[in-house]
PDB file of N, CA and C in Angstrom:
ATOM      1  N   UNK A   1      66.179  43.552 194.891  1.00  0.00           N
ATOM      2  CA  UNK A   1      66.516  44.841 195.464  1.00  0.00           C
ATOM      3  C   UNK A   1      67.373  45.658 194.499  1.00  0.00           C
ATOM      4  N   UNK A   2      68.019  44.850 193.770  1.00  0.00           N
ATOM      5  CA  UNK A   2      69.069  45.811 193.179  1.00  0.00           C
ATOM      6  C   UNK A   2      68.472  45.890 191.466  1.00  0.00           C
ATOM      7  N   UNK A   3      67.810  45.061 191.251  1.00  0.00           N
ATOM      8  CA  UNK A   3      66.819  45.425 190.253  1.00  0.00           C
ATOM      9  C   UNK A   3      65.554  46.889 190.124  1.00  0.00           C
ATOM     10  N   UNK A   4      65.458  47.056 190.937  1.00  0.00           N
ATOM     11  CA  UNK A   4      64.219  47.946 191.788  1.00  0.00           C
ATOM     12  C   UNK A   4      65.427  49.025 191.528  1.00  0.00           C
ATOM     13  N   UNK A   5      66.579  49.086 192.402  1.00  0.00           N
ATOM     14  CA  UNK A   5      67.557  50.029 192.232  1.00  0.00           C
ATOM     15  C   UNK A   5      67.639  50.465 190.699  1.00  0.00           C
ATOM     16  N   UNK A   6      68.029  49.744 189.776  1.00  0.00           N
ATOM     17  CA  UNK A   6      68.163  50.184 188.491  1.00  0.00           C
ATOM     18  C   UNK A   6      66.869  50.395 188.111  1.00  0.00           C
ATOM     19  N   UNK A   7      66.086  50.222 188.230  1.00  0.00           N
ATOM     20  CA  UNK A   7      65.062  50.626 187.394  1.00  0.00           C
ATOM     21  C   UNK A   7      64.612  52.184 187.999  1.00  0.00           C
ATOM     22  N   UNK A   8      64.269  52.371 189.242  1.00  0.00           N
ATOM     23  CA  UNK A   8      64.226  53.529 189.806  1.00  0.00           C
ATOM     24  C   UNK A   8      64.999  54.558 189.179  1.00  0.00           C
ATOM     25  N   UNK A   9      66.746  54.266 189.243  1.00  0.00           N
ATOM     26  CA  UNK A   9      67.474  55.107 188.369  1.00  0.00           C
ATOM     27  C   UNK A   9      67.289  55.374 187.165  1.00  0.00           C
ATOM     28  N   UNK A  10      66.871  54.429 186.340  1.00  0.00           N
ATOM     29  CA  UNK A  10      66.272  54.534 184.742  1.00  0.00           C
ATOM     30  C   UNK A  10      64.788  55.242 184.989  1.00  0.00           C
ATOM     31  N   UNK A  11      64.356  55.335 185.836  1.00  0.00           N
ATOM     32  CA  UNK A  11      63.023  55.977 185.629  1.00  0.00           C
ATOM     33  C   UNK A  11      63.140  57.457 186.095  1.00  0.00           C
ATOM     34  N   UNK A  12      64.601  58.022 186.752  1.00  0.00           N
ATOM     35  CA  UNK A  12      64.614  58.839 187.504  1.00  0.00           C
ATOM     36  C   UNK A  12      65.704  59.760 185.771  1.00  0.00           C
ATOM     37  N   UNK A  13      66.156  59.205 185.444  1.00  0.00           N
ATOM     38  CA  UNK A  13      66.852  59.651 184.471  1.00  0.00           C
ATOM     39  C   UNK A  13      66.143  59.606 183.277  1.00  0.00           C
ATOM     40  N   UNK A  14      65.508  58.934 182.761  1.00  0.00           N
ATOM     41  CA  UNK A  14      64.209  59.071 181.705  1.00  0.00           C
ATOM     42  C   UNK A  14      63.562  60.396 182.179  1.00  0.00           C
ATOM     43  N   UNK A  15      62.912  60.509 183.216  1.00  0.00           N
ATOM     44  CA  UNK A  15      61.740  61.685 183.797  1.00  0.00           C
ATOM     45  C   UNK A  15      62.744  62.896 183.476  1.00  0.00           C
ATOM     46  N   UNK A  16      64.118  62.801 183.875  1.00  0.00           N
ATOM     47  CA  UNK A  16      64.824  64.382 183.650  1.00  0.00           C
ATOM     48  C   UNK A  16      65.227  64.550 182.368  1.00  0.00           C
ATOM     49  N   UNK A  17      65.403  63.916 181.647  1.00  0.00           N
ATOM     50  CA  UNK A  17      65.643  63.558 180.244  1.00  0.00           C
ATOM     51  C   UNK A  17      64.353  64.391 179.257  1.00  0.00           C
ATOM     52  N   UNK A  18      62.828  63.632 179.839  1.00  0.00           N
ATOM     53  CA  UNK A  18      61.870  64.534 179.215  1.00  0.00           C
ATOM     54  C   UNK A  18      61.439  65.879 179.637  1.00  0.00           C
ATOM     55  N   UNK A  19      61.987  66.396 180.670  1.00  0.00           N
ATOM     56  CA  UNK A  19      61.970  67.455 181.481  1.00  0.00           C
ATOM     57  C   UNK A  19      63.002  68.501 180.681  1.00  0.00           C
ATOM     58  N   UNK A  20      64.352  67.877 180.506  1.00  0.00           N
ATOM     59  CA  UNK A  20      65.057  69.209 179.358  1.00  0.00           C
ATOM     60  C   UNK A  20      64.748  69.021 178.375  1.00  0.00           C
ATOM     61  N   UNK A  21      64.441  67.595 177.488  1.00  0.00           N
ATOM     62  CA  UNK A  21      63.475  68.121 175.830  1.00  0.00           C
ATOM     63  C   UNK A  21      62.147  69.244 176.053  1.00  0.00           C
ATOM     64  N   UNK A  22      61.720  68.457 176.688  1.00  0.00           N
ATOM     65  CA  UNK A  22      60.687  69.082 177.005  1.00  0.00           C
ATOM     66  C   UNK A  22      61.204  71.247 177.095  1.00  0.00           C
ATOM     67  N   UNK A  23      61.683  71.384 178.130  1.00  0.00           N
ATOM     68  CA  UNK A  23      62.071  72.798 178.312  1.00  0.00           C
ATOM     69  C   UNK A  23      62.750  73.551 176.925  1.00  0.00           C
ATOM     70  N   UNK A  24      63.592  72.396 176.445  1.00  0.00           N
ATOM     71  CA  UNK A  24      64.396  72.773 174.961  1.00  0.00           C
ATOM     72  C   UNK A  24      63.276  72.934 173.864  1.00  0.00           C
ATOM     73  N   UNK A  25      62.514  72.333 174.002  1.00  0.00           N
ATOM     74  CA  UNK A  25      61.130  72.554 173.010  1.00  0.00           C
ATOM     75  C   UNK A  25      60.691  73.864 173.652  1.00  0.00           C
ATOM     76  N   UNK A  26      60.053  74.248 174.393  1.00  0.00           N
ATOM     77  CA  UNK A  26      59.071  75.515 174.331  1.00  0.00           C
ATOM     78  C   UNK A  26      60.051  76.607 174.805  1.00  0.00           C
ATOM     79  N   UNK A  27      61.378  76.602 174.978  1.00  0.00           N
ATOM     80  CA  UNK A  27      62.221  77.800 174.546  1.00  0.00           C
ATOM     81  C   UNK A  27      62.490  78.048 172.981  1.00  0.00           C
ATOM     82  N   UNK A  28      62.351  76.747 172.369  1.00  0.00           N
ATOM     83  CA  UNK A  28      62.465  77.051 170.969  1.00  0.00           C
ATOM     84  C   UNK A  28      61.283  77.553 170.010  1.00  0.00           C
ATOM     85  N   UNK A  29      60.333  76.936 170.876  1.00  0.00           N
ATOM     86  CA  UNK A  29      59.062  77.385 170.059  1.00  0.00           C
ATOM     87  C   UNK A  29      59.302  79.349 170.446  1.00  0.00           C
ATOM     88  N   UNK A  30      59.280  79.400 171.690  1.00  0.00           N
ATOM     89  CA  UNK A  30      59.696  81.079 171.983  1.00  0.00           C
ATOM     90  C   UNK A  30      60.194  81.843 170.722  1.00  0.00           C
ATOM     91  N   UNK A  31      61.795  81.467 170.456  1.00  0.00           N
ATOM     92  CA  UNK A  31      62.849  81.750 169.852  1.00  0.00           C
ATOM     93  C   UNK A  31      61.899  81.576 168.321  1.00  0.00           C
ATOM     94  N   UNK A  32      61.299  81.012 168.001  1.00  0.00           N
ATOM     95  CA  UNK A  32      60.614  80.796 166.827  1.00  0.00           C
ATOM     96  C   UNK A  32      59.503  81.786 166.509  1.00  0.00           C
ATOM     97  N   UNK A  33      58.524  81.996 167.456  1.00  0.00           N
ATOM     98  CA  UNK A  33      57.468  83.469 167.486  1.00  0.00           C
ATOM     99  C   UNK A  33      58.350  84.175 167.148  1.00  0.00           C
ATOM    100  N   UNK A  34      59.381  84.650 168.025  1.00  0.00           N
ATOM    101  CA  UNK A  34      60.108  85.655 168.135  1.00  0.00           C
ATOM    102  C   UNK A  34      60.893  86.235 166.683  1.00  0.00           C
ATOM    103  N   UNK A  35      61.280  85.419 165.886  1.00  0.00           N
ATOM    104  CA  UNK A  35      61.773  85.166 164.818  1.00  0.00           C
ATOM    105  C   UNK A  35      60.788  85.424 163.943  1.00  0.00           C
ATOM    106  N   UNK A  36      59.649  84.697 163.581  1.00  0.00           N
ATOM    107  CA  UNK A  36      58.392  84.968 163.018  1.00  0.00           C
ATOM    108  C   UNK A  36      57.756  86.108 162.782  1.00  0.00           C
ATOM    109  N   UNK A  37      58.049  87.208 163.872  1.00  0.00           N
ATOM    110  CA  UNK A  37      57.632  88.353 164.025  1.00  0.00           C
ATOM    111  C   UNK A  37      58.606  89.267 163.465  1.00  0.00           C
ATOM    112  N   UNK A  38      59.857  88.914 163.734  1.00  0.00           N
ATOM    113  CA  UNK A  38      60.603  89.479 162.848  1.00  0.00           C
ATOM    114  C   UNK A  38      60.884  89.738 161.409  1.00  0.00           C
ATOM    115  N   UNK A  39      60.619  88.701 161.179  1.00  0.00           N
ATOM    116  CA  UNK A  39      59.937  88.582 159.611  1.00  0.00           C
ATOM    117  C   UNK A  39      59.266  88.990 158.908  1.00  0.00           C
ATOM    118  N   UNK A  40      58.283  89.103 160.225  1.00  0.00           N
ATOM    119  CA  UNK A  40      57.155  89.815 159.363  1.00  0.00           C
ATOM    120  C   UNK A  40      57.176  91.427 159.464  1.00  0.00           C
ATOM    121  N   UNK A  41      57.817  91.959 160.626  1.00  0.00           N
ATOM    122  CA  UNK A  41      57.780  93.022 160.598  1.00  0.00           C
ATOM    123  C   UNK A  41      59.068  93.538 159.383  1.00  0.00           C
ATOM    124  N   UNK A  42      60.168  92.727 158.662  1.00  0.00           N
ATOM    125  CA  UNK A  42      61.149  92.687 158.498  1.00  0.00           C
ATOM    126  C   UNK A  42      60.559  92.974 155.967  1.00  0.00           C
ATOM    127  N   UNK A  43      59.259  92.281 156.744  1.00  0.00           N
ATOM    128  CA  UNK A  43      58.693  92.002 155.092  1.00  0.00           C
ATOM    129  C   UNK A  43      57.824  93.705 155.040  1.00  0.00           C
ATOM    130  N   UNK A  44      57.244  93.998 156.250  1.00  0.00           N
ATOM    131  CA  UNK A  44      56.133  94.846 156.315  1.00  0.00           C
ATOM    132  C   UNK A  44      57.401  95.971 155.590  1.00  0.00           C
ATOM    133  N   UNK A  45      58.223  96.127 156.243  1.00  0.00           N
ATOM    134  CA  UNK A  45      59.835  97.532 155.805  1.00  0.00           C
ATOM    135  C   UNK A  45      59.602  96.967 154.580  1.00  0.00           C
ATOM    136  N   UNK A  46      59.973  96.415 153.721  1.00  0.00           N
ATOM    137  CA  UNK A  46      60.122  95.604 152.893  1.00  0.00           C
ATOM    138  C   UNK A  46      58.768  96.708 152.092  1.00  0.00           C
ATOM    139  N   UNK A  47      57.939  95.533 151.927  1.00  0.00           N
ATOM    140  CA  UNK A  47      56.997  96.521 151.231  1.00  0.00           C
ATOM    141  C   UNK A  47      56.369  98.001 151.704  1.00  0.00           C
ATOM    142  N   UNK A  48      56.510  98.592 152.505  1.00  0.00           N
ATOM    143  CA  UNK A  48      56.389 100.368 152.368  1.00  0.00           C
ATOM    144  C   UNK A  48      57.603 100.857 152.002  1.00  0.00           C
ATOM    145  N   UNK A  49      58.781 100.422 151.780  1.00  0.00           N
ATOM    146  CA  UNK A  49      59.829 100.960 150.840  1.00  0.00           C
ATOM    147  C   UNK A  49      59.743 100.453 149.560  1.00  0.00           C
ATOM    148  N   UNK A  50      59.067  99.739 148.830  1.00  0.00           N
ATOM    149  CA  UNK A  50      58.873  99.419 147.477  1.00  0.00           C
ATOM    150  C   UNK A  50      57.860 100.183 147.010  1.00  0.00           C
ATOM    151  N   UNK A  51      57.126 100.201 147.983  1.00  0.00           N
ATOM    152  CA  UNK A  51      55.311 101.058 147.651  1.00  0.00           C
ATOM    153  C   UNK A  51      56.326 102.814 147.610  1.00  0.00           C
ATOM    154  N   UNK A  52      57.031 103.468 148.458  1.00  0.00           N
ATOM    155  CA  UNK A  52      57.843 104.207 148.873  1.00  0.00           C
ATOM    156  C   UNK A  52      58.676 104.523 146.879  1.00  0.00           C
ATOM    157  N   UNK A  53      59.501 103.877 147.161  1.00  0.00           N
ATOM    158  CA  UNK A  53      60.465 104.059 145.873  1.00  0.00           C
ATOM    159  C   UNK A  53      59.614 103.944 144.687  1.00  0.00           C
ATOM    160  N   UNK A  54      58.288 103.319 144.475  1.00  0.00           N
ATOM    161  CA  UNK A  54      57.658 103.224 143.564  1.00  0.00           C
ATOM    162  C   UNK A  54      56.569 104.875 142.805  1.00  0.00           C
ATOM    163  N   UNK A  55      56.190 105.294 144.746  1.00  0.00           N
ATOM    164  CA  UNK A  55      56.018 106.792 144.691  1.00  0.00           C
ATOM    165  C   UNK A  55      56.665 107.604 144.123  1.00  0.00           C
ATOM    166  N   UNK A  56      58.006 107.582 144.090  1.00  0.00           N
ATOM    167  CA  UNK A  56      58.732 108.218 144.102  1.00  0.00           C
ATOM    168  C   UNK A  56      59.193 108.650 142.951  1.00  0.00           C
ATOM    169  N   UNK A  57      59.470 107.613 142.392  1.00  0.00           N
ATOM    170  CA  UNK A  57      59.763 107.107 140.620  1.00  0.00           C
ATOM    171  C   UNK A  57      58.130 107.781 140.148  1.00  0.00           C
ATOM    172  N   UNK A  58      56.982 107.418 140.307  1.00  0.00           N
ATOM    173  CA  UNK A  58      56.020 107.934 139.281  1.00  0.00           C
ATOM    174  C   UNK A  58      55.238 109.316 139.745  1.00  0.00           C
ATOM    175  N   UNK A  59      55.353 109.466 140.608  1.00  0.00           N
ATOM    176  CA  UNK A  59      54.816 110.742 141.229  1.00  0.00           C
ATOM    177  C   UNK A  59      55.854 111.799 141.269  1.00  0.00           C
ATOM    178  N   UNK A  60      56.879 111.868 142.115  1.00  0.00           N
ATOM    179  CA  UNK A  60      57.959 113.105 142.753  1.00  0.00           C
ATOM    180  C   UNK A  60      58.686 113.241 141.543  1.00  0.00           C
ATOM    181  N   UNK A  61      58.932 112.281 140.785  1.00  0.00           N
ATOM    182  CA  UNK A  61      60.422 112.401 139.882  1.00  0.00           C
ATOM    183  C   UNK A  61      59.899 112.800 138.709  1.00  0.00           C
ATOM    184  N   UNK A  62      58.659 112.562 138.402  1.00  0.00           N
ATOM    185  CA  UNK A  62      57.988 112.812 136.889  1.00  0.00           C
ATOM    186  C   UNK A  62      57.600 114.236 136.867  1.00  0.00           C
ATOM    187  N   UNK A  63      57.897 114.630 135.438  1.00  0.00           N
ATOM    188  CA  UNK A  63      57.417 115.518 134.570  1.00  0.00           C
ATOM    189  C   UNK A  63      56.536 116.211 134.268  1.00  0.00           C
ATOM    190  N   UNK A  64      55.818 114.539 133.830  1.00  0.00           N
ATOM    191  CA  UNK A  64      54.438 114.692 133.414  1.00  0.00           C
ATOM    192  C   UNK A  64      53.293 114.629 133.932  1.00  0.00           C
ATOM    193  N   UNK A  65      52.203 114.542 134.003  1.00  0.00           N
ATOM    194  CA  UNK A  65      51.506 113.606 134.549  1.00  0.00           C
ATOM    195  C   UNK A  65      51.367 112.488 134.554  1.00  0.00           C
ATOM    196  N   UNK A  66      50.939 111.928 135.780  1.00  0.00           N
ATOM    197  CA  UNK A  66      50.872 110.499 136.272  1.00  0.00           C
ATOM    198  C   UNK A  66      49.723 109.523 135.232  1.00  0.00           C
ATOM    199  N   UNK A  67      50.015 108.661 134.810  1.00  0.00           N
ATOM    200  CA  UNK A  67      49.531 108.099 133.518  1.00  0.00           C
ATOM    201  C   UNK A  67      48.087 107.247 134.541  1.00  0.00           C
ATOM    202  N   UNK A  68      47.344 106.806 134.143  1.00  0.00           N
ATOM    203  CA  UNK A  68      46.558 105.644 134.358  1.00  0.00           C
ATOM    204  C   UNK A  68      46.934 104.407 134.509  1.00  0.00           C
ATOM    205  N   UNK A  69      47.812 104.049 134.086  1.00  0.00           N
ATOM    206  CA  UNK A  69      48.670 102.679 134.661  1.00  0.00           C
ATOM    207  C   UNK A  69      49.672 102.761 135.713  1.00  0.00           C
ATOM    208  N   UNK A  70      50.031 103.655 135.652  1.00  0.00           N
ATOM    209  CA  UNK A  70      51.164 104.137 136.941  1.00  0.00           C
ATOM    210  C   UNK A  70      50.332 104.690 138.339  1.00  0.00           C
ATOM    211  N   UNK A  71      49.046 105.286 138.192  1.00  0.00           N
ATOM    212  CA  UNK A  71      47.741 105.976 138.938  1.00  0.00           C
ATOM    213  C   UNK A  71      47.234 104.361 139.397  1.00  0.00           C
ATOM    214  N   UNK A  72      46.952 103.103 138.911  1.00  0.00           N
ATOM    215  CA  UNK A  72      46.605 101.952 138.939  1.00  0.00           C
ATOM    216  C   UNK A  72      47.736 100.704 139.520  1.00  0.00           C
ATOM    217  N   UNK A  73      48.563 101.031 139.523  1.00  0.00           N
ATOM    218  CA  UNK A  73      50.131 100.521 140.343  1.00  0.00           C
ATOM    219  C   UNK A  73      50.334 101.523 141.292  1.00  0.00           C
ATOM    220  N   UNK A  74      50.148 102.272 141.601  1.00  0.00           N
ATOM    221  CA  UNK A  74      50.420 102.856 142.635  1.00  0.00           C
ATOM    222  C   UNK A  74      49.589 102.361 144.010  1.00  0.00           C
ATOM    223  N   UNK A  75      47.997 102.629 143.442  1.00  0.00           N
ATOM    224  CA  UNK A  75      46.740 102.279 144.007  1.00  0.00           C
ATOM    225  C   UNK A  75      46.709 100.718 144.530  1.00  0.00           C
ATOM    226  N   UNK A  76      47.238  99.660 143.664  1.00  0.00           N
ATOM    227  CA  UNK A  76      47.354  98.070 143.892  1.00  0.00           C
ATOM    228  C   UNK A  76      48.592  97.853 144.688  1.00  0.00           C
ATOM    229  N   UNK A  77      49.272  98.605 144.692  1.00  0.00           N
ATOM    230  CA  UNK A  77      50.563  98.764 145.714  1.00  0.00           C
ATOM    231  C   UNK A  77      50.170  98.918 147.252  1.00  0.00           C
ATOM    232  N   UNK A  78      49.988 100.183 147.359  1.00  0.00           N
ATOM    233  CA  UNK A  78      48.917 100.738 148.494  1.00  0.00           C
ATOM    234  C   UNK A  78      47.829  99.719 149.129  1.00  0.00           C
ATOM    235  N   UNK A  79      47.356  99.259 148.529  1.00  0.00           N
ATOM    236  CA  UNK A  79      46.537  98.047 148.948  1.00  0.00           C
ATOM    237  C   UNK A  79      46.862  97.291 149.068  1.00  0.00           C
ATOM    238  N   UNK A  80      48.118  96.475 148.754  1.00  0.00           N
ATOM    239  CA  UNK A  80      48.769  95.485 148.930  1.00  0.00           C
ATOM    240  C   UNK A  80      49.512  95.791 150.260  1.00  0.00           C
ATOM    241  N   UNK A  81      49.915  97.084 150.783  1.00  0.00           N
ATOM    242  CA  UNK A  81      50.246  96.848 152.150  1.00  0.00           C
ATOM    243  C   UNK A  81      49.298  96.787 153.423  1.00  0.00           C
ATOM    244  N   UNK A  82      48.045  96.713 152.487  1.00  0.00           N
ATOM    245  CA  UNK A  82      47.313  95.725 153.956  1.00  0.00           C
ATOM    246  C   UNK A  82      47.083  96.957 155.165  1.00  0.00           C
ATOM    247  N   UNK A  83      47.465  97.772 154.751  1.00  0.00           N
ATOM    248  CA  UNK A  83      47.679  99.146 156.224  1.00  0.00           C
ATOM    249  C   UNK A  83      46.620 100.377 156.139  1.00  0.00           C
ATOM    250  N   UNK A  84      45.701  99.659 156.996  1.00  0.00           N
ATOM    251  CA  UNK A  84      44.313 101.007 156.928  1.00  0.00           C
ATOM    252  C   UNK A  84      44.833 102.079 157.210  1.00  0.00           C
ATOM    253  N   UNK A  85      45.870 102.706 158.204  1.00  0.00           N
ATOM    254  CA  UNK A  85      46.326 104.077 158.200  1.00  0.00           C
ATOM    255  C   UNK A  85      47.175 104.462 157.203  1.00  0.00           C
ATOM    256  N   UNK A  86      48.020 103.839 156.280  1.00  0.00           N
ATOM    257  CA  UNK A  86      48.506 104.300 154.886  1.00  0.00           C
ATOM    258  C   UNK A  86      47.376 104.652 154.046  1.00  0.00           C
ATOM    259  N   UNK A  87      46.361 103.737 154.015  1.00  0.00           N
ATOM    260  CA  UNK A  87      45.192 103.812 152.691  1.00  0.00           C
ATOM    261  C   UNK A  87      44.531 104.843 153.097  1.00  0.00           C
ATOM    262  N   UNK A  88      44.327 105.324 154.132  1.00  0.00           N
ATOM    263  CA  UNK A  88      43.534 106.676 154.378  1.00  0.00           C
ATOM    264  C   UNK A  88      44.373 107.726 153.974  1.00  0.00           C
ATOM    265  N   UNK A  89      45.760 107.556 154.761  1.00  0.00           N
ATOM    266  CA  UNK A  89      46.568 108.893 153.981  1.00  0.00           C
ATOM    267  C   UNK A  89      46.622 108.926 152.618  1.00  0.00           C
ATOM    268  N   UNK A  90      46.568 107.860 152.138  1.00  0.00           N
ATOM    269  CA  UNK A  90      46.359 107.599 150.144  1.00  0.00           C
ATOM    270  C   UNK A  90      45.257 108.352 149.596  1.00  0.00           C
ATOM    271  N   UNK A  91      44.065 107.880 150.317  1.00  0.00           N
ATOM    272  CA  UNK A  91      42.789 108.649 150.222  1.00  0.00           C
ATOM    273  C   UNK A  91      42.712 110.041 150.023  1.00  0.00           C
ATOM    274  N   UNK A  92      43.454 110.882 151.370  1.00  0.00           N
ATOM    275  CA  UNK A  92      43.592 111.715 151.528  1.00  0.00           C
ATOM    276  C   UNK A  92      44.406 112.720 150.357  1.00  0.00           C
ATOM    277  N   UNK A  93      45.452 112.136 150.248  1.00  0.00           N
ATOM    278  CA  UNK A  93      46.720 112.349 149.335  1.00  0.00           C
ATOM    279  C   UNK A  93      46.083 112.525 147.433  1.00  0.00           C
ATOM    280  N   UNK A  94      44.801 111.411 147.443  1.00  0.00           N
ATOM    281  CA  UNK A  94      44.928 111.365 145.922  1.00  0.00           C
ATOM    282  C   UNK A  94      43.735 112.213 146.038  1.00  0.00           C
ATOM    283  N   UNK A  95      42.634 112.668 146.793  1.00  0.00           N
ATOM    284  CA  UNK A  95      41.403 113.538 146.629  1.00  0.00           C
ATOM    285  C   UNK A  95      41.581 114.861 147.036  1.00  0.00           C
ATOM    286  N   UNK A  96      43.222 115.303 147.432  1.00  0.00           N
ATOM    287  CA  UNK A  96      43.043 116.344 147.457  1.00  0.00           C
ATOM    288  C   UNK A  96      43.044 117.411 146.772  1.00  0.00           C
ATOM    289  N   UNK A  97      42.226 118.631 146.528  1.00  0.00           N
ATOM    290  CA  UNK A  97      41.265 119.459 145.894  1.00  0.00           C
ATOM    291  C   UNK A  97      42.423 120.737 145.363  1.00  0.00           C
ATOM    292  N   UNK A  98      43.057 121.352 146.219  1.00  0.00           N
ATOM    293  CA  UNK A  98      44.127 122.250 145.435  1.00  0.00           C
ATOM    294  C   UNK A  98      45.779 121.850 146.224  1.00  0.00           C
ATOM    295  N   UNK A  99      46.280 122.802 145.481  1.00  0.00           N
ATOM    296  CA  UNK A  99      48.230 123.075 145.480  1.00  0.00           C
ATOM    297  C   UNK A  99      48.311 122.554 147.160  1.00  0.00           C
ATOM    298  N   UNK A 100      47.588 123.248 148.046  1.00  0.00           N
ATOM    299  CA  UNK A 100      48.266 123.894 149.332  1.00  0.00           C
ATOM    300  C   UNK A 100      48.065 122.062 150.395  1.00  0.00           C
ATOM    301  N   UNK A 101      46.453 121.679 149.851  1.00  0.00           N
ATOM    302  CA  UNK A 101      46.333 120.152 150.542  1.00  0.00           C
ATOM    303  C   UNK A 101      46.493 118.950 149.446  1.00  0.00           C
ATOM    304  N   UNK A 102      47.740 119.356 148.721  1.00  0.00           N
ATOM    305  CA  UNK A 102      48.285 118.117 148.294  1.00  0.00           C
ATOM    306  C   UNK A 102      49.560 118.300 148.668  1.00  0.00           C
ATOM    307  N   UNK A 103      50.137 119.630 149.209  1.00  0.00           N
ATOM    308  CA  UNK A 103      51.420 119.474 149.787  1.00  0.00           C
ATOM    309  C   UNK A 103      51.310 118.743 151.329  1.00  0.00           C
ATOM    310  N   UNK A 104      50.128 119.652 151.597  1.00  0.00           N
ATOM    311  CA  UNK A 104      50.097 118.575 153.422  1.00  0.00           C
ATOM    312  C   UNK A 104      49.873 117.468 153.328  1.00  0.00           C
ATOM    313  N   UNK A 105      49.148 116.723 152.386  1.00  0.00           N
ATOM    314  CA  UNK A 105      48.811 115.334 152.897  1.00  0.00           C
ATOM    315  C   UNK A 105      49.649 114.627 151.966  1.00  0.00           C
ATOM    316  N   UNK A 106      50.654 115.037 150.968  1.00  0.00           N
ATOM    317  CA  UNK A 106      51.984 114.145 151.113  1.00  0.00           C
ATOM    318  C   UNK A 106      53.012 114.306 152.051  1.00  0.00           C
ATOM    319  N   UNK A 107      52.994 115.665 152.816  1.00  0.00           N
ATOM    320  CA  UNK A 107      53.945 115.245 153.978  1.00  0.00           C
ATOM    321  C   UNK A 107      53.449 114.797 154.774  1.00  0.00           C
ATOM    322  N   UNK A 108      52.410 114.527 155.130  1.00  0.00           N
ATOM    323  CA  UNK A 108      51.135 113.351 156.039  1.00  0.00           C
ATOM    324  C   UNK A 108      51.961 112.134 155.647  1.00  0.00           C
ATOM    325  N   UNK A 109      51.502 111.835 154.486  1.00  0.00           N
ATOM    326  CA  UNK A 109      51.813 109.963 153.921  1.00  0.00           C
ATOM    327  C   UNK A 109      53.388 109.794 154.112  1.00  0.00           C
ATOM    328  N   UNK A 110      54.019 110.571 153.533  1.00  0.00           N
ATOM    329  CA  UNK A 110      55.802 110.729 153.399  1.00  0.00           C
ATOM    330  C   UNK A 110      55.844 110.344 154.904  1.00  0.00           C
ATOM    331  N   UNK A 111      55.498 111.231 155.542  1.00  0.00           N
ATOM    332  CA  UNK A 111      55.969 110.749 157.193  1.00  0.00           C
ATOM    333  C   UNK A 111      55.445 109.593 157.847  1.00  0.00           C
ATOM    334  N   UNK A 112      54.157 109.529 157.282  1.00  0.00           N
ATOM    335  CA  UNK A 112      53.514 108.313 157.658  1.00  0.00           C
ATOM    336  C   UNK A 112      54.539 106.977 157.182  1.00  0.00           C
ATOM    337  N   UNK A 113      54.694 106.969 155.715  1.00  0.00           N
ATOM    338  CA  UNK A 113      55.258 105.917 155.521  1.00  0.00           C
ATOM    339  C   UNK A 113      57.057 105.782 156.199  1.00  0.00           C
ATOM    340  N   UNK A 114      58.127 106.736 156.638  1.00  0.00           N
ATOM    341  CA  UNK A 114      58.970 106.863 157.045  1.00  0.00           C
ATOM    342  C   UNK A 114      58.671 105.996 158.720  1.00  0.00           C
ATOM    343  N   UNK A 115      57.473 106.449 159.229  1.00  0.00           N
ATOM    344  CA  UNK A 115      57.257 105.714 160.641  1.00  0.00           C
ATOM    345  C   UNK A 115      56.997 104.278 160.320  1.00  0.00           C
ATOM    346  N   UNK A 116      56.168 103.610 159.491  1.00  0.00           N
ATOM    347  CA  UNK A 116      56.519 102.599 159.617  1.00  0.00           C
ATOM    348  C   UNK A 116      57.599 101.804 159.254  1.00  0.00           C
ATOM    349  N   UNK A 117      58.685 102.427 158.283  1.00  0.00           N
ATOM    350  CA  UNK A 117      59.441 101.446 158.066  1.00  0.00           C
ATOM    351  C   UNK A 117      60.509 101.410 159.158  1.00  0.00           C
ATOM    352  N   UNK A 118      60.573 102.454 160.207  1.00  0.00           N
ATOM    353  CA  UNK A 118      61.027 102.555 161.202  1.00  0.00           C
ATOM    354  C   UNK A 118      60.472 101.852 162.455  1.00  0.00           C
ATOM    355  N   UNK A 119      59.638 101.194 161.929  1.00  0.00           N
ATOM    356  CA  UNK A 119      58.911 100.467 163.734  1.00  0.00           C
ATOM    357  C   UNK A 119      59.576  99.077 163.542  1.00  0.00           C
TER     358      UNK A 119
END
């Protein structure tokens, strides 16, 4: 009888035992997405302010014209952020035809890229 007793208790305290690992695990896995996403959204800022400052430096700040290697880093930049609505404003931005729609569609991209590093 009093064997039965302890074991019951050991089986009753084992079962709650895997019941808070258990709960401590998939709050952590939570806490872990959660984190994960941060990251990534944390890398995404990350690169449209490098792609950003990189604009900035060979396009806005220059003189001259934009060289073919700097026209080719800019372009592998841009593509490297992976972001079909940046690459269209890029599109937009590098085919445009006179003065008046290359001012709009860099304040297109400029703002474009300001929203995402803000999300």
């Amino acid at each position: 009888m009093q064997n039965s007793n302890k074991l019951i208790t050991l089986v009753i305290i084992l079962l709650l035992g895997n019941i808070f690992f258990g709960w401590m695990y998939i709050s952590s896995k939570v806490v872990v997405r959660s984190l994960e996403t941060k990251i990534q959204s944390q890398k995404i800022n990350s690169d449209v302010l490098l792609f950003t400052k990189l604009f900035m430096d060979k396009v806005l700040s220059g003189t001259k014209e934009v060289s073919f290697d700097d026209r080719l880093q800019l372009e592998n930049a841009i593509r490297g952020l992976n972001d079909k609505e940046i690459f269209d404003s890029w599109q937009l931005f590098t085919k445009a035809k006179d003065q008046a729609q290359v001012q709009k569609n860099f304040y297109s991209l400029f703002q474009l890229l300001l929203k995402k590093i803000t999300m």
